[in-house]
C-alpha atoms as a PDB file:
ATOM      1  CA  UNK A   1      -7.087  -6.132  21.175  1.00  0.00           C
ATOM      2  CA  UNK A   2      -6.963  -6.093  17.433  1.00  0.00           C
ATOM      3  CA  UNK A   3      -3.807  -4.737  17.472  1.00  0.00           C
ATOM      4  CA  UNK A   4      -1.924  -6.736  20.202  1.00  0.00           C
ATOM      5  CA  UNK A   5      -2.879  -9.944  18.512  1.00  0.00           C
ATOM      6  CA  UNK A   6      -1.355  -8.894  14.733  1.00  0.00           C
ATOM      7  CA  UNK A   7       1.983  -7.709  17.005  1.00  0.00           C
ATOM      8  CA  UNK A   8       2.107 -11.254  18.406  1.00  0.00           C
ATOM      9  CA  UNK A   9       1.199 -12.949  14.822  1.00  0.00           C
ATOM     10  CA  UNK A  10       3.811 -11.278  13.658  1.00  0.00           C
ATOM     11  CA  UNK A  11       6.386 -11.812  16.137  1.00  0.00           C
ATOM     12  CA  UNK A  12       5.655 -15.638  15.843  1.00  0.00           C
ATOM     13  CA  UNK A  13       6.175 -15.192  12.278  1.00  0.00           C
ATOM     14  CA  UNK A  14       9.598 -13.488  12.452  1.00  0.00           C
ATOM     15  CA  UNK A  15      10.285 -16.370  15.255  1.00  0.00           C
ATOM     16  CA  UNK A  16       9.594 -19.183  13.357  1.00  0.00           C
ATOM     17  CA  UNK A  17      10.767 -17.972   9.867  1.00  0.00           C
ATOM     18  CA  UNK A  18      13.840 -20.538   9.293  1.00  0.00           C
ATOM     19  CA  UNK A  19      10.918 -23.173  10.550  1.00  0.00           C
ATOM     20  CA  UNK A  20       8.076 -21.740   8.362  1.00  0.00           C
ATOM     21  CA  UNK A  21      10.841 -21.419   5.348  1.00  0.00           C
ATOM     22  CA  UNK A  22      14.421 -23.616   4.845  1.00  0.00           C
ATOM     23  CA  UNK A  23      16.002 -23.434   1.921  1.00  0.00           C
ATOM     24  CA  UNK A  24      14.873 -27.356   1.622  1.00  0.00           C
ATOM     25  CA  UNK A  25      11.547 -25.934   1.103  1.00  0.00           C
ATOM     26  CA  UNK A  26       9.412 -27.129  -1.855  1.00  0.00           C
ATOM     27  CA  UNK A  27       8.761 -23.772  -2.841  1.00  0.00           C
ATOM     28  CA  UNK A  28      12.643 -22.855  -2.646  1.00  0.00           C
ATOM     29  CA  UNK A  29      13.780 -25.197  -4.535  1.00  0.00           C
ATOM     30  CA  UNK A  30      11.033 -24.976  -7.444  1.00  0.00           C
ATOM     31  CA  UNK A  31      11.449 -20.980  -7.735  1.00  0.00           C
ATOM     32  CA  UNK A  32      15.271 -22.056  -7.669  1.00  0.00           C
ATOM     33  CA  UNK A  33      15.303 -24.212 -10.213  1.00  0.00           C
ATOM     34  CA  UNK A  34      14.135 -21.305 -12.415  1.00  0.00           C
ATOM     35  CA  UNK A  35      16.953 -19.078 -14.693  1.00  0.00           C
ATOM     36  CA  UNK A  36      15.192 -15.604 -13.723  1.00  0.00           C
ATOM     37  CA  UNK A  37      15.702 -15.657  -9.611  1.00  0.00           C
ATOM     38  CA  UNK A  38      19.012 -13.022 -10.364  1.00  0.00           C
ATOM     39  CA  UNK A  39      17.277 -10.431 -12.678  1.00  0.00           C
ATOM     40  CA  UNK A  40      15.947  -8.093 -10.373  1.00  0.00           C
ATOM     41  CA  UNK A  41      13.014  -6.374 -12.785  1.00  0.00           C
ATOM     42  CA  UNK A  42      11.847 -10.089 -13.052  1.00  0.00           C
ATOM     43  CA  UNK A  43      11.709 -11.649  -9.812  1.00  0.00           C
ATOM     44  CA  UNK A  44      10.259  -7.939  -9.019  1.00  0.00           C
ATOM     45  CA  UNK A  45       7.423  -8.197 -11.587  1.00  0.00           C
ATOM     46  CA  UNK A  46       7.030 -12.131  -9.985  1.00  0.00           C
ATOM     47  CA  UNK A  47       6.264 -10.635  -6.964  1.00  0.00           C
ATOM     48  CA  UNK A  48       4.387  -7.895  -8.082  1.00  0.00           C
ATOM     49  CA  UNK A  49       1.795  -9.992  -9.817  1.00  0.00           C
ATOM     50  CA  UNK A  50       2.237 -12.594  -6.490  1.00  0.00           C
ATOM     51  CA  UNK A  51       0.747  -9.693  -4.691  1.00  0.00           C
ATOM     52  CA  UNK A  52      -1.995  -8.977  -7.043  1.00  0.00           C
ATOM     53  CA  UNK A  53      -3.202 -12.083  -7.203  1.00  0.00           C
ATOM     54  CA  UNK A  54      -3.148 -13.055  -3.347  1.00  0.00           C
ATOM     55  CA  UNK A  55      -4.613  -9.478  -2.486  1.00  0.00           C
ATOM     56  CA  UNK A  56      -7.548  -9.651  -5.348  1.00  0.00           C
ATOM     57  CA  UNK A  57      -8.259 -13.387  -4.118  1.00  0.00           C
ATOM     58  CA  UNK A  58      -8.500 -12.688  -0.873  1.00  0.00           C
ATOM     59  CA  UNK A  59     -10.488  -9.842  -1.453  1.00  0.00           C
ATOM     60  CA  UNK A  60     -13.003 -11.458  -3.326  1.00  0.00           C
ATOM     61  CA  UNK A  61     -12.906 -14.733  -0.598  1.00  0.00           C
ATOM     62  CA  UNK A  62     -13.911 -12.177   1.625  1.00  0.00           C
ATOM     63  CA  UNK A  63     -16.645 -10.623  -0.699  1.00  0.00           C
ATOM     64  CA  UNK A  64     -18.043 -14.016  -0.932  1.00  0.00           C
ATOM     65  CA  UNK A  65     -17.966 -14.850   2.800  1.00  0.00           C
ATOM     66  CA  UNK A  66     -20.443 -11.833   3.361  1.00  0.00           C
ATOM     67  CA  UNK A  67     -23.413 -14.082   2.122  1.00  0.00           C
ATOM     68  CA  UNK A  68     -22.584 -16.361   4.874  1.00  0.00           C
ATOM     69  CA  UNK A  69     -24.321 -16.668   8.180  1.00  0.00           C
ATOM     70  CA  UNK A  70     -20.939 -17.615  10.331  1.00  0.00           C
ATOM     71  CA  UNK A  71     -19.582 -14.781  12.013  1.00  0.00           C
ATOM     72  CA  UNK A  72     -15.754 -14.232  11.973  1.00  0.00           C
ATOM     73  CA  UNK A  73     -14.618 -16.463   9.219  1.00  0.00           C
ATOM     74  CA  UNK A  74     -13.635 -13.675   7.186  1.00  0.00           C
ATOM     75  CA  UNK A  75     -11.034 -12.956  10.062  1.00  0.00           C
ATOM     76  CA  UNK A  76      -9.424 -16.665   9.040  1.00  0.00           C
ATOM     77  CA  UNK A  77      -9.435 -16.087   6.164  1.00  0.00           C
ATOM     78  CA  UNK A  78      -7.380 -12.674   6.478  1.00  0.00           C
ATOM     79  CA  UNK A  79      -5.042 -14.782   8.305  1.00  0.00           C
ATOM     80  CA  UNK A  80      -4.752 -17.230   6.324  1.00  0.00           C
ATOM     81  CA  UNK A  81      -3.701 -14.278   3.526  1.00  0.00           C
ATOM     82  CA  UNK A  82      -1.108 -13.183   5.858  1.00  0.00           C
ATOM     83  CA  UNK A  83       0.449 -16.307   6.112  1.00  0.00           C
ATOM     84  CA  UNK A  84       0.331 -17.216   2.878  1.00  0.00           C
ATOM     85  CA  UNK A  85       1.799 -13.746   1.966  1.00  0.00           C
ATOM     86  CA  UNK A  86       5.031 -14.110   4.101  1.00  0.00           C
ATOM     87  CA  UNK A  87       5.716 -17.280   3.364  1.00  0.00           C
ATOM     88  CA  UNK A  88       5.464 -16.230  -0.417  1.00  0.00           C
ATOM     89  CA  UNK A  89       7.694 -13.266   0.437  1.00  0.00           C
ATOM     90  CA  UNK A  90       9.948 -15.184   2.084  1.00  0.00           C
ATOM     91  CA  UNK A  91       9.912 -18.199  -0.314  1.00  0.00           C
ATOM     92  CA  UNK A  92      11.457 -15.474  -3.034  1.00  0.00           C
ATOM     93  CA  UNK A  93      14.232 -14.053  -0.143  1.00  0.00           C
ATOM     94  CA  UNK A  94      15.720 -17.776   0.429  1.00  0.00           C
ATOM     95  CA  UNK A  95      15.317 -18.235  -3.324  1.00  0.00           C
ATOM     96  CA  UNK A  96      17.274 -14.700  -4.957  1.00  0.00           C
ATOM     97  CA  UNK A  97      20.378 -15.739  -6.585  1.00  0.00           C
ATOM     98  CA  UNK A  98      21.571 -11.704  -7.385  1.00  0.00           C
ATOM     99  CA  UNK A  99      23.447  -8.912  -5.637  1.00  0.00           C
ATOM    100  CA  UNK A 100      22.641  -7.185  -2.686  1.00  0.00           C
ATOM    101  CA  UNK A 101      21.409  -3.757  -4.584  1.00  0.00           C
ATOM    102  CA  UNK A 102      19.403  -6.087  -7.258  1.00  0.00           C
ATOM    103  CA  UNK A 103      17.677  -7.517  -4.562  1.00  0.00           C
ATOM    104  CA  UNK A 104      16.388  -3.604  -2.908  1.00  0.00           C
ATOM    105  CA  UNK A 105      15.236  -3.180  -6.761  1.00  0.00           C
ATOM    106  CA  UNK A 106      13.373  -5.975  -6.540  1.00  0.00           C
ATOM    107  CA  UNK A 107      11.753  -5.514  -3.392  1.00  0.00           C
ATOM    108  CA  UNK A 108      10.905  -1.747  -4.479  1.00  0.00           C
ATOM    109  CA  UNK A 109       9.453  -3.529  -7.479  1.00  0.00           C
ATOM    110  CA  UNK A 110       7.522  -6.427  -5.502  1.00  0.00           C
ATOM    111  CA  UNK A 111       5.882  -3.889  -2.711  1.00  0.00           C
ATOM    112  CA  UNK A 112       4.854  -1.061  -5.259  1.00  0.00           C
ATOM    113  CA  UNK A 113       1.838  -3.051  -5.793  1.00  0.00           C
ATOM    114  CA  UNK A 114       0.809  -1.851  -2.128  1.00  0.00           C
ATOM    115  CA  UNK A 115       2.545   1.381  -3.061  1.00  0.00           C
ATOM    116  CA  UNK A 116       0.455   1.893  -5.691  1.00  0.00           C
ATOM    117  CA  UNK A 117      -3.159   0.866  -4.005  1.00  0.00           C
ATOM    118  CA  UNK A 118      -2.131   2.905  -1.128  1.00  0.00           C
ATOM    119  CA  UNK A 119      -1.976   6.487  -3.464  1.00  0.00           C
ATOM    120  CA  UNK A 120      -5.066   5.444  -4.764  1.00  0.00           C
ATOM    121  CA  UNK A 121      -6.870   5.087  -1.085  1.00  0.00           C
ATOM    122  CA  UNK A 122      -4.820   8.334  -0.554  1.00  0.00           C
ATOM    123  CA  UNK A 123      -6.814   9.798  -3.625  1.00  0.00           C
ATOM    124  CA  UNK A 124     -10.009   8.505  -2.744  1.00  0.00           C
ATOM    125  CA  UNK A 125     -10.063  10.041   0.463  1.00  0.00           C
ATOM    126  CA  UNK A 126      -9.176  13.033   0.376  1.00  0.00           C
ATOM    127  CA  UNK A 127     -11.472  13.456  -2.384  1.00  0.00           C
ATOM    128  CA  UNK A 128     -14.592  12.155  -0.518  1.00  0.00           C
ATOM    129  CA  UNK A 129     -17.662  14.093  -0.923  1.00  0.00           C
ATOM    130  CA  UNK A 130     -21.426  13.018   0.155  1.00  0.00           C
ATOM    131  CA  UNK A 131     -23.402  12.200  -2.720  1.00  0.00           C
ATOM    132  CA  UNK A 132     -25.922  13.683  -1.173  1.00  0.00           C
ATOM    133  CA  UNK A 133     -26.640  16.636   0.671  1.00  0.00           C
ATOM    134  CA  UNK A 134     -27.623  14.545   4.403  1.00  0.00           C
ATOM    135  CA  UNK A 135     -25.067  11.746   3.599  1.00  0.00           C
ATOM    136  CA  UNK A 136     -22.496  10.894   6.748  1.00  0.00           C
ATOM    137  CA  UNK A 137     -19.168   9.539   5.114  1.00  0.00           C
ATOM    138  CA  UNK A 138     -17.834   8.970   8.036  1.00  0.00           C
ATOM    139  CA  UNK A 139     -18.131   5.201   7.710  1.00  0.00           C
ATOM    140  CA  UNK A 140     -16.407   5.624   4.299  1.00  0.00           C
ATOM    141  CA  UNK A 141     -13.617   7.423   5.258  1.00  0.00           C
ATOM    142  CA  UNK A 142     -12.698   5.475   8.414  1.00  0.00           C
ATOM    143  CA  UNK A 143     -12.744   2.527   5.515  1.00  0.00           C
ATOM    144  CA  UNK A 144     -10.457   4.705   3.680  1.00  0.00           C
ATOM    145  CA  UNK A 145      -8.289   5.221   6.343  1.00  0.00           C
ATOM    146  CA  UNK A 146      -7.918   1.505   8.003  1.00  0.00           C
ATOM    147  CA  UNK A 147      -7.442   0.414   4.140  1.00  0.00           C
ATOM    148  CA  UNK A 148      -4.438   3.206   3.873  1.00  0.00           C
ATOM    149  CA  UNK A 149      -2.923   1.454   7.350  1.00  0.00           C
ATOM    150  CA  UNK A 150      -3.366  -2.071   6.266  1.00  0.00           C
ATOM    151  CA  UNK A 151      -1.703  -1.667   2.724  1.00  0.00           C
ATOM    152  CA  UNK A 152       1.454   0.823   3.965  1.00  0.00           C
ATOM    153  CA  UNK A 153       1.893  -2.429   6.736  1.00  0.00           C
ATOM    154  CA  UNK A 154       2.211  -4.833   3.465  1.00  0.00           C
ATOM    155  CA  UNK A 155       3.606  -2.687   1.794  1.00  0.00           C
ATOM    156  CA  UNK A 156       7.037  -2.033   4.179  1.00  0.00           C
ATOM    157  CA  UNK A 157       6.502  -5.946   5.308  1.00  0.00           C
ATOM    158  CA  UNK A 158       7.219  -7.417   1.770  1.00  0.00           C
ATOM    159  CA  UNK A 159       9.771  -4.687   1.388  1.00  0.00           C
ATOM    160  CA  UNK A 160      12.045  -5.734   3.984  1.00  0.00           C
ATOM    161  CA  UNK A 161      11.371  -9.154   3.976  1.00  0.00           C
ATOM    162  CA  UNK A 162      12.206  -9.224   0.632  1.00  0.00           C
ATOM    163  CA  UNK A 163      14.757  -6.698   0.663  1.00  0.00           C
ATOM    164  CA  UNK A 164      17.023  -8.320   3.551  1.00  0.00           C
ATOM    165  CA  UNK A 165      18.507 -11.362   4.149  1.00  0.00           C
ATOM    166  CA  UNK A 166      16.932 -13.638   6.504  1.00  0.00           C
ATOM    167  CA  UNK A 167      19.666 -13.202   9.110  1.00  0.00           C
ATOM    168  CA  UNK A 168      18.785  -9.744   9.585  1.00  0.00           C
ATOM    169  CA  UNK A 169      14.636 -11.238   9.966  1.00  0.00           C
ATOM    170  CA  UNK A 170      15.451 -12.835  12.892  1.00  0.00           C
END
């Protein structure tokens, strides 16, 4: 169920991408107005950090939410982070001012940030040991292993929709 609605969030999203993001949008025009939008390393490190900080937020939204009594609303919230994400990824597509192979580079730069957290996940599962001698990690690794899924998804999303132009998104 899970599954079938992200496939239809993200269909919408595709769908409605010139809607969500013109290049009248507020965001367009301020990351426009700004000297760096053609140097790839840059706009990549821009993104990078974007990621960083919208993940780590998120994350700690979330963390917060767990005191709460109302059931769900961290699923809102990891919508909402969605959202936000694409339209940040596809803020920077409308707004890159450079050449086509500048803009892979940046891209490869932008989504290593998933790139990276996913080795890590990688790391910490296949070196999962009980820390004690009765201990079931299965709950663990099954964490380990939806967190791998979810950042390789981010990771080739803000690839190619920062890597391609937006006629190729739709």
């Amino acid at each position: 169920m899970l599954l079938l609605i992200s496939i239809i969030g993200l269909v919408s999203i595709f769908y409605f991408n010139s809607r969500i993001q013109s290049e009248e949008g507020p965001l367009v025009r301020k990351l426009r107005a700004y000297g760096w939008m053609n140097r790839a390393i840059v706009v990549g490190g821009f993104v990078f950090i974007g990621n960083a900080v919208l993940f780590f937020s998120t994350w700690g939204i979330i963390t917060l939410l767990t005191w709460l009594t109302i059931p769900f609303m961290y699923l809102v919230f990891m919508l909402l982070a969605i959202f936000v994400s694409m339209y940040f990824w596809a803020a920077v597509r409308e707004s890159w001012q450079g050449t086509k192979s500048q803009q892979m580079l940046m891209a490869m730069i932008g989504s290593s940030f998933y790139s990276i957290f996913t080795v890590i996940l990688i790391y910490l599962y296949v070196t999962l040991e009980p820390s004690t001698p009765g201990e079931d990690v299965f709950m663990k690794s099954l964490g380990y292993i939806l967190g791998i899924v979810v950042t390789t998804v981010a990771m080739l999303t803000c690839f190619l929709m920062t890597a391609f132009e937006k006629k190729l998104m739709h």
